[in-house]
N, C-alpha and C. Protein backbone atom coordinates (compact mmCIF):
# COMPACT_ATOMS: atom_id res chain seq x y z
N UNK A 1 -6.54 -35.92 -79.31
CA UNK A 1 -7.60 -36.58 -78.58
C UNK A 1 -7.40 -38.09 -78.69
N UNK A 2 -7.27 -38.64 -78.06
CA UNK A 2 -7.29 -40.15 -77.46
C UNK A 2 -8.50 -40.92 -77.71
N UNK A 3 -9.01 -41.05 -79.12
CA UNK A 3 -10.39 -42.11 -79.06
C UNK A 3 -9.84 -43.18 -79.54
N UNK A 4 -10.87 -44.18 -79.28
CA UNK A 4 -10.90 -44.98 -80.40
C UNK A 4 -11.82 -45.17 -81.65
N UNK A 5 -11.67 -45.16 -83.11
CA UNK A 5 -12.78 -44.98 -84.13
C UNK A 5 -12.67 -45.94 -84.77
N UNK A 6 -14.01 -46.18 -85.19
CA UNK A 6 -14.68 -47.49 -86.19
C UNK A 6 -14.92 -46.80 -87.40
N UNK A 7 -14.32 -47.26 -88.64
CA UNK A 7 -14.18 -46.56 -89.76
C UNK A 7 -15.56 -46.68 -89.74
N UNK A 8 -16.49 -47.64 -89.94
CA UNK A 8 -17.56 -48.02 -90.11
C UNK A 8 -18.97 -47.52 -89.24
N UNK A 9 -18.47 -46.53 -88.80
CA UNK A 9 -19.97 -45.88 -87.43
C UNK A 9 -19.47 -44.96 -87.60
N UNK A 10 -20.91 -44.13 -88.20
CA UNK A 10 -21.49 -42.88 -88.32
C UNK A 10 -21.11 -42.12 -87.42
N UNK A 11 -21.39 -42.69 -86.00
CA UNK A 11 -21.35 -41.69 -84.91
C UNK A 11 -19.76 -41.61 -84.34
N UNK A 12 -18.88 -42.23 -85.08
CA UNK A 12 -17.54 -42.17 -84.56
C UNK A 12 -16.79 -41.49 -85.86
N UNK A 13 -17.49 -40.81 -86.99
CA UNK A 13 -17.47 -40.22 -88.37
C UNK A 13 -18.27 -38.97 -88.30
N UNK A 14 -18.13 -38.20 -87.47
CA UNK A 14 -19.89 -37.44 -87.34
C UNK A 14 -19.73 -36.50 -88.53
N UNK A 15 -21.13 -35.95 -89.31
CA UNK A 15 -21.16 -35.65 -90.85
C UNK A 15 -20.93 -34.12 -90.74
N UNK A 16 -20.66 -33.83 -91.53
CA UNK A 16 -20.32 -32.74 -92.15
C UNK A 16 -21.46 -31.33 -91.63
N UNK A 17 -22.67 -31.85 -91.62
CA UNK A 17 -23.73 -31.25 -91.16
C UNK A 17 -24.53 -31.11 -90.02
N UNK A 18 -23.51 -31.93 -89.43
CA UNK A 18 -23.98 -31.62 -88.09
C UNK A 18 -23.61 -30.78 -86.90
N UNK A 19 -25.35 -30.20 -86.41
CA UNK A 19 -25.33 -28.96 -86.00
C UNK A 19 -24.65 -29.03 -83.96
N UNK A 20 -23.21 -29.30 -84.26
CA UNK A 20 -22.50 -29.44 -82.76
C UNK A 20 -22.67 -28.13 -81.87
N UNK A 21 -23.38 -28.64 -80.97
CA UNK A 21 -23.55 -27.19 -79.60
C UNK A 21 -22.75 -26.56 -79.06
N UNK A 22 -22.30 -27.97 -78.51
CA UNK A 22 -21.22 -28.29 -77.64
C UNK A 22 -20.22 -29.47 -77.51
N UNK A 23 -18.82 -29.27 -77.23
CA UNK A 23 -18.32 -30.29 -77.15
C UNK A 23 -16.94 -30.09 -76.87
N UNK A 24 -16.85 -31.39 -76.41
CA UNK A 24 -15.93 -32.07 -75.25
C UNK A 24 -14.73 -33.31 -76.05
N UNK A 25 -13.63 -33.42 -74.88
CA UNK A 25 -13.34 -34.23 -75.50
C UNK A 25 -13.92 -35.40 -75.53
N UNK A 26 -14.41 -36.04 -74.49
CA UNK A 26 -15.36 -37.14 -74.19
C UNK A 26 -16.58 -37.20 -74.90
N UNK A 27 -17.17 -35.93 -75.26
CA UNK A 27 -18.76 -36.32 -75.48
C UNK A 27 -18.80 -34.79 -76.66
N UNK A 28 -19.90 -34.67 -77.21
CA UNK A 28 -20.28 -33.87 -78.15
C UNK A 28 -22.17 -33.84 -78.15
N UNK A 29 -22.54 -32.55 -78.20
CA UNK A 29 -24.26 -32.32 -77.77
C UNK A 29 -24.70 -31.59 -79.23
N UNK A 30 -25.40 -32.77 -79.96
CA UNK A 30 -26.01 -32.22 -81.55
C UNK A 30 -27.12 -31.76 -81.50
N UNK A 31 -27.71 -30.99 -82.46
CA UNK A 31 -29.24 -30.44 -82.33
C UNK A 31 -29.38 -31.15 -83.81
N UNK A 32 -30.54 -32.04 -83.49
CA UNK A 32 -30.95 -32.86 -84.83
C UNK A 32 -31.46 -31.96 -85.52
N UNK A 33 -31.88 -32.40 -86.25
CA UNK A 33 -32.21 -31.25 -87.84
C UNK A 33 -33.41 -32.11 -87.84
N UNK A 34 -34.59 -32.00 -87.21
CA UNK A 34 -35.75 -33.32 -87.24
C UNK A 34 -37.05 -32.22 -87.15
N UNK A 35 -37.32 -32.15 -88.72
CA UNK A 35 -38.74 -31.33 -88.84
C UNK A 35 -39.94 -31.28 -87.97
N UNK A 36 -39.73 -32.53 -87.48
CA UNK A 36 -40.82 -32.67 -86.79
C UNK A 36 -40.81 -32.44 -85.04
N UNK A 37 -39.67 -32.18 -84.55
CA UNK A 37 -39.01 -32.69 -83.02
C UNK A 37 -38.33 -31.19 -82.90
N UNK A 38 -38.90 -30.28 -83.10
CA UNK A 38 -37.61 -28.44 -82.82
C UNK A 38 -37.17 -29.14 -81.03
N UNK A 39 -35.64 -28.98 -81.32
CA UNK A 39 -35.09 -29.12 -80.21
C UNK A 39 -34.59 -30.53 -79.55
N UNK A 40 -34.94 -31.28 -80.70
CA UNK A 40 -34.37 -32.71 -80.74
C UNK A 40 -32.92 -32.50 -80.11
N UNK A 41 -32.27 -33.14 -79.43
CA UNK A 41 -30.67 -33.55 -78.86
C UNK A 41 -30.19 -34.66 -78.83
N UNK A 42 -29.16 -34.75 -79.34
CA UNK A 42 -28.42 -36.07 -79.10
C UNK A 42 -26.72 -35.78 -78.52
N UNK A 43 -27.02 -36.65 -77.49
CA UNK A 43 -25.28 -36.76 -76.87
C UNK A 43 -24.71 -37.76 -77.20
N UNK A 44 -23.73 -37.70 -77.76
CA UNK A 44 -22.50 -38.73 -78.21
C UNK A 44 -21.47 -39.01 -77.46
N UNK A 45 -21.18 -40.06 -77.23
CA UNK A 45 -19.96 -40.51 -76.73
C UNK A 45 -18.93 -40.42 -77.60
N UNK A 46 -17.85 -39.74 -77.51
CA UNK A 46 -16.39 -39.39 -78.45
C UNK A 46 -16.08 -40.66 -78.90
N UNK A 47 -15.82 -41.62 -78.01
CA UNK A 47 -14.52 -42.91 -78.47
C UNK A 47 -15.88 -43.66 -78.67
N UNK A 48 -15.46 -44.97 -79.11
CA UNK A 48 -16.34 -45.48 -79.77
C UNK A 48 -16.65 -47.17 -78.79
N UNK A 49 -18.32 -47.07 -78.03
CA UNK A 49 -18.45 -47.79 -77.21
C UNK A 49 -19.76 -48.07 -77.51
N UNK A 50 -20.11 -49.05 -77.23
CA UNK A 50 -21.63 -49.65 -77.38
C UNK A 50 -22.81 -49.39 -75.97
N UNK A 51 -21.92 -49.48 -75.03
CA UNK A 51 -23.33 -49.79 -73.74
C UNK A 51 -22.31 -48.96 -72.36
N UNK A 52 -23.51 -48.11 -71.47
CA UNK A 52 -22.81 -47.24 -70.54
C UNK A 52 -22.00 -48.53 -69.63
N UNK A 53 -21.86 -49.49 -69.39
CA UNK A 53 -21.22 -50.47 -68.79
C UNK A 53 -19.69 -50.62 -69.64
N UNK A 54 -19.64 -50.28 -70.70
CA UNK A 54 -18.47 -50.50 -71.32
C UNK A 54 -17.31 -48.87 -70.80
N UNK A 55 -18.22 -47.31 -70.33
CA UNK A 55 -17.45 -46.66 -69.48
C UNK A 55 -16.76 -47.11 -68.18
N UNK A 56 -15.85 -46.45 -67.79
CA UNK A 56 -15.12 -46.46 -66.60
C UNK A 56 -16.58 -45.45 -65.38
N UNK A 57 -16.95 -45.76 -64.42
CA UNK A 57 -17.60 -45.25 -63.59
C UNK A 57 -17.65 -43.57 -63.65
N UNK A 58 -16.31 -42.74 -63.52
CA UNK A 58 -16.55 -41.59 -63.59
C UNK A 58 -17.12 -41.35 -65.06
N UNK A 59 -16.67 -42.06 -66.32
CA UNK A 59 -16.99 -41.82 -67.55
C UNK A 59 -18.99 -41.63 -67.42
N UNK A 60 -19.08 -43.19 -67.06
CA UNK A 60 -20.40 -42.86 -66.93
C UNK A 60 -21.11 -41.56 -66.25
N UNK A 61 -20.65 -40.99 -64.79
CA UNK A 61 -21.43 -39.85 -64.55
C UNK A 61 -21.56 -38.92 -65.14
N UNK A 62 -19.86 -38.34 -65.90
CA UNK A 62 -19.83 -37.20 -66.84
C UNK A 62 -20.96 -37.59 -67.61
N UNK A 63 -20.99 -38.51 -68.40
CA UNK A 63 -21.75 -38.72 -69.61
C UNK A 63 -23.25 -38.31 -69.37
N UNK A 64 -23.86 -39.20 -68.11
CA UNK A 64 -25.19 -38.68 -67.17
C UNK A 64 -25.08 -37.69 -67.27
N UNK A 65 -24.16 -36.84 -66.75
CA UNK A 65 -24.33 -35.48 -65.92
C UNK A 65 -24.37 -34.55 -67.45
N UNK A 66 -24.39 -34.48 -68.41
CA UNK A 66 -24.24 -33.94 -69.24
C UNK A 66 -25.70 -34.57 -70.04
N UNK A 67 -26.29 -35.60 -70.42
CA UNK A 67 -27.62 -36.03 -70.49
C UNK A 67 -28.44 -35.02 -69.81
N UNK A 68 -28.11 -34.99 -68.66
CA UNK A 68 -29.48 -34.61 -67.52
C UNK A 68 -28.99 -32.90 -68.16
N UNK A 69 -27.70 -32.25 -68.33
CA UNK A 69 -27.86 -30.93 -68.14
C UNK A 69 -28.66 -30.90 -69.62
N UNK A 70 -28.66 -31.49 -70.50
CA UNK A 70 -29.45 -31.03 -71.99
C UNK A 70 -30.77 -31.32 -71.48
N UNK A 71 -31.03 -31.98 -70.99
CA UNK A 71 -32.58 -32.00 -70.55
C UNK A 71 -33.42 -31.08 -69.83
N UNK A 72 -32.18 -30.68 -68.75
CA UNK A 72 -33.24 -29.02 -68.02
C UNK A 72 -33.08 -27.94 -69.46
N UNK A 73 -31.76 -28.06 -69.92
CA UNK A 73 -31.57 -26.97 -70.74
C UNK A 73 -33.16 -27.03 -71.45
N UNK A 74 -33.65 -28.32 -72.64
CA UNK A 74 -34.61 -28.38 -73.08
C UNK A 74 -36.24 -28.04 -72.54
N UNK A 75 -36.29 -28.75 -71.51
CA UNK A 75 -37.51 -27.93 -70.26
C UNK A 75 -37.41 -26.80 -70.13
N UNK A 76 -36.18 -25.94 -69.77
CA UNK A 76 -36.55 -24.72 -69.76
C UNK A 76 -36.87 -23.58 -70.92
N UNK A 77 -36.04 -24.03 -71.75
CA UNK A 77 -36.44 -23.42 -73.71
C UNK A 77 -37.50 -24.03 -74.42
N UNK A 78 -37.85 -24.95 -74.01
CA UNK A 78 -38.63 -26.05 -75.17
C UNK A 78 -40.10 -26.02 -74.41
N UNK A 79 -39.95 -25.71 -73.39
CA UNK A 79 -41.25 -26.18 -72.42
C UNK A 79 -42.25 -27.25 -72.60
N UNK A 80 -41.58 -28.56 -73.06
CA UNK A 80 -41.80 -29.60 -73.58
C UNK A 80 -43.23 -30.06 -72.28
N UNK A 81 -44.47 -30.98 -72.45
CA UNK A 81 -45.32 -31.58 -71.71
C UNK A 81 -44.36 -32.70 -70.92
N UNK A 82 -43.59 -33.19 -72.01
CA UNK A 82 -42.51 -34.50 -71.46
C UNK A 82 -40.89 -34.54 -72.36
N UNK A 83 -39.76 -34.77 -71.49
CA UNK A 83 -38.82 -35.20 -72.08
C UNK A 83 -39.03 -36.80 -72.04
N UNK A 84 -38.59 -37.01 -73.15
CA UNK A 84 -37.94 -38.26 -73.48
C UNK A 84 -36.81 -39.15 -73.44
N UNK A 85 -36.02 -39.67 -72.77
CA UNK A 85 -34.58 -39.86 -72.64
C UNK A 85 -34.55 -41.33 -73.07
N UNK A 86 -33.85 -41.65 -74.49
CA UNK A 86 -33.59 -42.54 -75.07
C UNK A 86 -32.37 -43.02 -75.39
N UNK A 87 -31.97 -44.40 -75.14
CA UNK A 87 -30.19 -44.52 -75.17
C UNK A 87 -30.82 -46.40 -76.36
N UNK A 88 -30.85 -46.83 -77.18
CA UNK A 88 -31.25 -47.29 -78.02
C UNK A 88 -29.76 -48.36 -78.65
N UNK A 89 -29.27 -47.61 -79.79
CA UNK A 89 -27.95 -48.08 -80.11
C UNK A 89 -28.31 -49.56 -81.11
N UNK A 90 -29.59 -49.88 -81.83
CA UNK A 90 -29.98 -50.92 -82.32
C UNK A 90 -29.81 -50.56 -83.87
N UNK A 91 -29.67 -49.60 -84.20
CA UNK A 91 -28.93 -49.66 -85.08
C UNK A 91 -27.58 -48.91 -85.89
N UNK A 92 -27.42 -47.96 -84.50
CA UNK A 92 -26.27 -47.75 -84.46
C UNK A 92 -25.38 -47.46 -83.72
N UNK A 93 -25.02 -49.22 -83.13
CA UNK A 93 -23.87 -49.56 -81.69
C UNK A 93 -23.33 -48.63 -81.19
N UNK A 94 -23.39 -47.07 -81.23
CA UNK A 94 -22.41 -46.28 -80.49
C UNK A 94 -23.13 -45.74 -79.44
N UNK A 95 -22.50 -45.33 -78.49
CA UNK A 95 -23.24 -45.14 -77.22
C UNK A 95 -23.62 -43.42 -77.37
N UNK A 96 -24.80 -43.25 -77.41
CA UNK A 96 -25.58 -41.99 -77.60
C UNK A 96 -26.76 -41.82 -76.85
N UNK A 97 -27.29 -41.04 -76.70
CA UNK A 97 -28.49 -40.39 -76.10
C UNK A 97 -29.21 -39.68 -76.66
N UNK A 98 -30.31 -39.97 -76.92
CA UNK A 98 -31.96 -38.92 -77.27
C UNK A 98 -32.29 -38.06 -76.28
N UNK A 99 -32.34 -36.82 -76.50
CA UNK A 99 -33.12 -36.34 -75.09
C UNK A 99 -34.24 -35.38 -76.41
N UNK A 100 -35.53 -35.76 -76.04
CA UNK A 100 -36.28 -35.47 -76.81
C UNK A 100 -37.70 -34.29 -76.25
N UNK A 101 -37.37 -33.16 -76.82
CA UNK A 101 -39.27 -32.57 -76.26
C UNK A 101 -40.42 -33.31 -76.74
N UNK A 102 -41.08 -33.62 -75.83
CA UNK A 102 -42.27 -33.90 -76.43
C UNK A 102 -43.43 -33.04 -75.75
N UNK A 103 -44.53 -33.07 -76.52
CA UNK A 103 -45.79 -32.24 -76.35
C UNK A 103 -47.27 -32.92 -76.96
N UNK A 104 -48.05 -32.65 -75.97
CA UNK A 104 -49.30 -33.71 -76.24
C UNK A 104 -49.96 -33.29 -77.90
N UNK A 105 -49.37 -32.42 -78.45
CA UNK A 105 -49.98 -31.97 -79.65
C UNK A 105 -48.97 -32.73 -80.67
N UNK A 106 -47.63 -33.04 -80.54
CA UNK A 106 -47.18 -33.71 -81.53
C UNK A 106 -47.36 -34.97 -82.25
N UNK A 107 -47.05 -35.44 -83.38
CA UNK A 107 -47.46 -35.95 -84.38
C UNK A 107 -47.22 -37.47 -83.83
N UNK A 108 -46.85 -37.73 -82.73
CA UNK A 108 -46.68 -39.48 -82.32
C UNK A 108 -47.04 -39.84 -81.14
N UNK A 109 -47.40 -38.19 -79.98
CA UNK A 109 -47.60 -38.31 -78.57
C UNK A 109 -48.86 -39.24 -78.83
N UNK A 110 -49.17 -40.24 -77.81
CA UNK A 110 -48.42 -40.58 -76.73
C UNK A 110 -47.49 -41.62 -77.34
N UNK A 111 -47.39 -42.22 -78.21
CA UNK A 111 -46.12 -43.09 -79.34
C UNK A 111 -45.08 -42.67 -78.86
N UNK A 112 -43.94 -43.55 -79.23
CA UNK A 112 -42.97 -42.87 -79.08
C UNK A 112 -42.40 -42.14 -80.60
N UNK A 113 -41.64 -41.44 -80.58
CA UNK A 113 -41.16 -41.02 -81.53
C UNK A 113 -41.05 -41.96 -82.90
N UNK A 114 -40.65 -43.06 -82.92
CA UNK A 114 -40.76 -43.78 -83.92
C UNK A 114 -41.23 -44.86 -83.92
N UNK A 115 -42.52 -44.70 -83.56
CA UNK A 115 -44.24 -45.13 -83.56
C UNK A 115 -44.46 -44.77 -84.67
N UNK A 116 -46.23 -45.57 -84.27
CA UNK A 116 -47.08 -45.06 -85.09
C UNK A 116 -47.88 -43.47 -85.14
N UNK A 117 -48.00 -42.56 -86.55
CA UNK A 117 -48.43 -41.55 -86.05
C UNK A 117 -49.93 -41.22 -85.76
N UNK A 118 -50.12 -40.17 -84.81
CA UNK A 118 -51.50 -40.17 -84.44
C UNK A 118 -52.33 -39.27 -84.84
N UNK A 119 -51.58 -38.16 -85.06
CA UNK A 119 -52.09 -36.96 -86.24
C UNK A 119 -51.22 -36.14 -86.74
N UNK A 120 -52.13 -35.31 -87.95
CA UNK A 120 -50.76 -34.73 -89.00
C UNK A 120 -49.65 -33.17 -87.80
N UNK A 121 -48.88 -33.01 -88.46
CA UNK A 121 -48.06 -32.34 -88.12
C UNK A 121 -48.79 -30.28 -87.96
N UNK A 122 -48.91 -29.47 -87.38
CA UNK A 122 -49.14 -28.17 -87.20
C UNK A 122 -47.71 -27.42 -87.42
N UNK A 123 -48.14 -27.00 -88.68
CA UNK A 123 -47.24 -26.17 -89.09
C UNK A 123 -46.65 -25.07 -88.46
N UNK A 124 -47.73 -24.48 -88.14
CA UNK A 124 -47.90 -23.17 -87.33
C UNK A 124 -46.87 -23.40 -85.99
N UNK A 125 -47.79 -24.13 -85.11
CA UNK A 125 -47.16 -24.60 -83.69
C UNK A 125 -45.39 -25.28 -84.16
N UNK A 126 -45.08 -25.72 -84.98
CA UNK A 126 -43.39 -26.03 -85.19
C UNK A 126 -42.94 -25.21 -85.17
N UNK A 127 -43.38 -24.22 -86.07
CA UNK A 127 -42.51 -22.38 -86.42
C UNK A 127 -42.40 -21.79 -85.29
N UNK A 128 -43.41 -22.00 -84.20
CA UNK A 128 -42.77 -21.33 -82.73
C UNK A 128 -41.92 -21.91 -82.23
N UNK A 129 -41.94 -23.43 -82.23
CA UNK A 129 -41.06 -24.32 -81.69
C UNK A 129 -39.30 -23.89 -81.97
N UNK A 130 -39.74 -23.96 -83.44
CA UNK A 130 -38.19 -23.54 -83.85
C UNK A 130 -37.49 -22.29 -83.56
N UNK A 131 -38.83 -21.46 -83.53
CA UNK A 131 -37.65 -20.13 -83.16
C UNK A 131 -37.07 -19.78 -81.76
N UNK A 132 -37.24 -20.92 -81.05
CA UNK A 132 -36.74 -21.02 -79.58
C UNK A 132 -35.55 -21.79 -79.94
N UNK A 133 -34.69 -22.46 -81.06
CA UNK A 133 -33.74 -22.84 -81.40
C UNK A 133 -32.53 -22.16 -80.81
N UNK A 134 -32.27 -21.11 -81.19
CA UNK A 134 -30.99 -20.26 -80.91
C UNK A 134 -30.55 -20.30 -79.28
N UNK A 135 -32.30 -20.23 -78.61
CA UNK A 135 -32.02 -19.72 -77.17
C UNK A 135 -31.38 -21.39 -76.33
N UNK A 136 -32.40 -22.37 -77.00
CA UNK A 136 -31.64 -23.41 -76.98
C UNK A 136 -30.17 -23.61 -77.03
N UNK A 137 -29.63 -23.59 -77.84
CA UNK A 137 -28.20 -23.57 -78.30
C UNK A 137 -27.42 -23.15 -77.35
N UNK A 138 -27.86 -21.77 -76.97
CA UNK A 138 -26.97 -20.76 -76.08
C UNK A 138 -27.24 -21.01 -74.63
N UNK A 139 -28.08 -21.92 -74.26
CA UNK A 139 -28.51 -22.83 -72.79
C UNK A 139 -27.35 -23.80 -72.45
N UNK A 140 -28.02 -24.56 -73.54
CA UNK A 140 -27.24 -25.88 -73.56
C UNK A 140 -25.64 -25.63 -73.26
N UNK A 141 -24.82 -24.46 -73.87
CA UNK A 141 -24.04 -24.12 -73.81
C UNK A 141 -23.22 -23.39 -72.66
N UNK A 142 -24.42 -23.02 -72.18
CA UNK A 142 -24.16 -21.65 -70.94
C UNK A 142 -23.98 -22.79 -69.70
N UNK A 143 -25.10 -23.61 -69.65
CA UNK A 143 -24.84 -24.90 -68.84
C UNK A 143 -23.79 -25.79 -68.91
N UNK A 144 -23.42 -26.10 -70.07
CA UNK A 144 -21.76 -27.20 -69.66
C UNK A 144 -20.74 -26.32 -69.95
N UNK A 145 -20.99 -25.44 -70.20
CA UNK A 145 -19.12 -24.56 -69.97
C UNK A 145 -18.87 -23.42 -69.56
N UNK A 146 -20.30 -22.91 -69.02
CA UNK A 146 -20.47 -21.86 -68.52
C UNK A 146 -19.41 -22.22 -66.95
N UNK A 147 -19.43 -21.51 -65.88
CA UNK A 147 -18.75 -21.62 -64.44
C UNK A 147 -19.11 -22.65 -63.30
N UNK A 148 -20.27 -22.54 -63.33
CA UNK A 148 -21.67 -23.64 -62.83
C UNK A 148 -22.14 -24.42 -63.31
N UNK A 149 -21.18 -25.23 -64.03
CA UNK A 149 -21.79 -27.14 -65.22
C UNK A 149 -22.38 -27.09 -64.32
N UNK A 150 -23.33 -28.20 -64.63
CA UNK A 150 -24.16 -29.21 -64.40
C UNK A 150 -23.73 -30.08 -63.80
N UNK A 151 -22.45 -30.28 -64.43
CA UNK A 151 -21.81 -31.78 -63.99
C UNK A 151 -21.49 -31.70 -62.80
């Protein structure tokens, strides 16, 4: 594979524990491990780039087109009130994507995620959240490499 890596970024080092869906040579689709967020996603850019302007044009659509497919994937498993689509990189320069469920019952709606919180966490309501995990996984999956990408 043809990247380029920054000894020094996490996301061009990805850890040991992280839970990879899917992936490409270009890009890679994680399911955060975020107690609070079942169904959290993050897309990574492979080589190591700061801002979608630093892709080549087609780079950028793949990259989109693979954003947007984790996001129906998530609407349709997660049945989120709202996705969230966050591209940030402030504190860690690599070019990535949030695609986040959100739901008017969670612990920061209408905040953003790393807001202030507005009430405590429902235990109960997460444990359903999570056990839509797997079907997740196998979406997200069925969508970028299944016959009919997204892209």
């Amino acid at each position: 594979m043809n990247r380029e890596i920054k000894q020094d970024c996490v996301l061009c080092q990805p850890s040991l524990d992280e839970q990879v869906v899917c992936q490409h040579e270009k890009w890679r689709v994680i399911l955060v491990d975020d107690a609070l967020y079942p169904g959290f996603c993050r897309v990574v850019w492979q080589r190591h780039a700061a801002e979608m302007t630093d892709l080549s044009l087609p780079d950028r659509k793949e990259l989109m087109g693979v954003v947007l497919s984790v996001e129906v994937a998530v609407r349709d498993v997660m049945m989120p009130d709202k996705v969230n689509l966050a591209s940030l990189g402030n504190m860690v320069p690599h070019l990535h994507w949030h695609v986040i469920p959100r739901f008017s019952d969670d612990v920061h709606f209408p905040e953003s995620i790393w807001g202030r919180g507005q009430r405590e966490p429902d235990a109960a309501i997460l444990e359903k959240r999570r056990i839509r995990l797997p079907e997740l996984k196998t979406t997200i999956k069925r969508i970028l490499e299944g016959p009919s990408k997204a892209l």
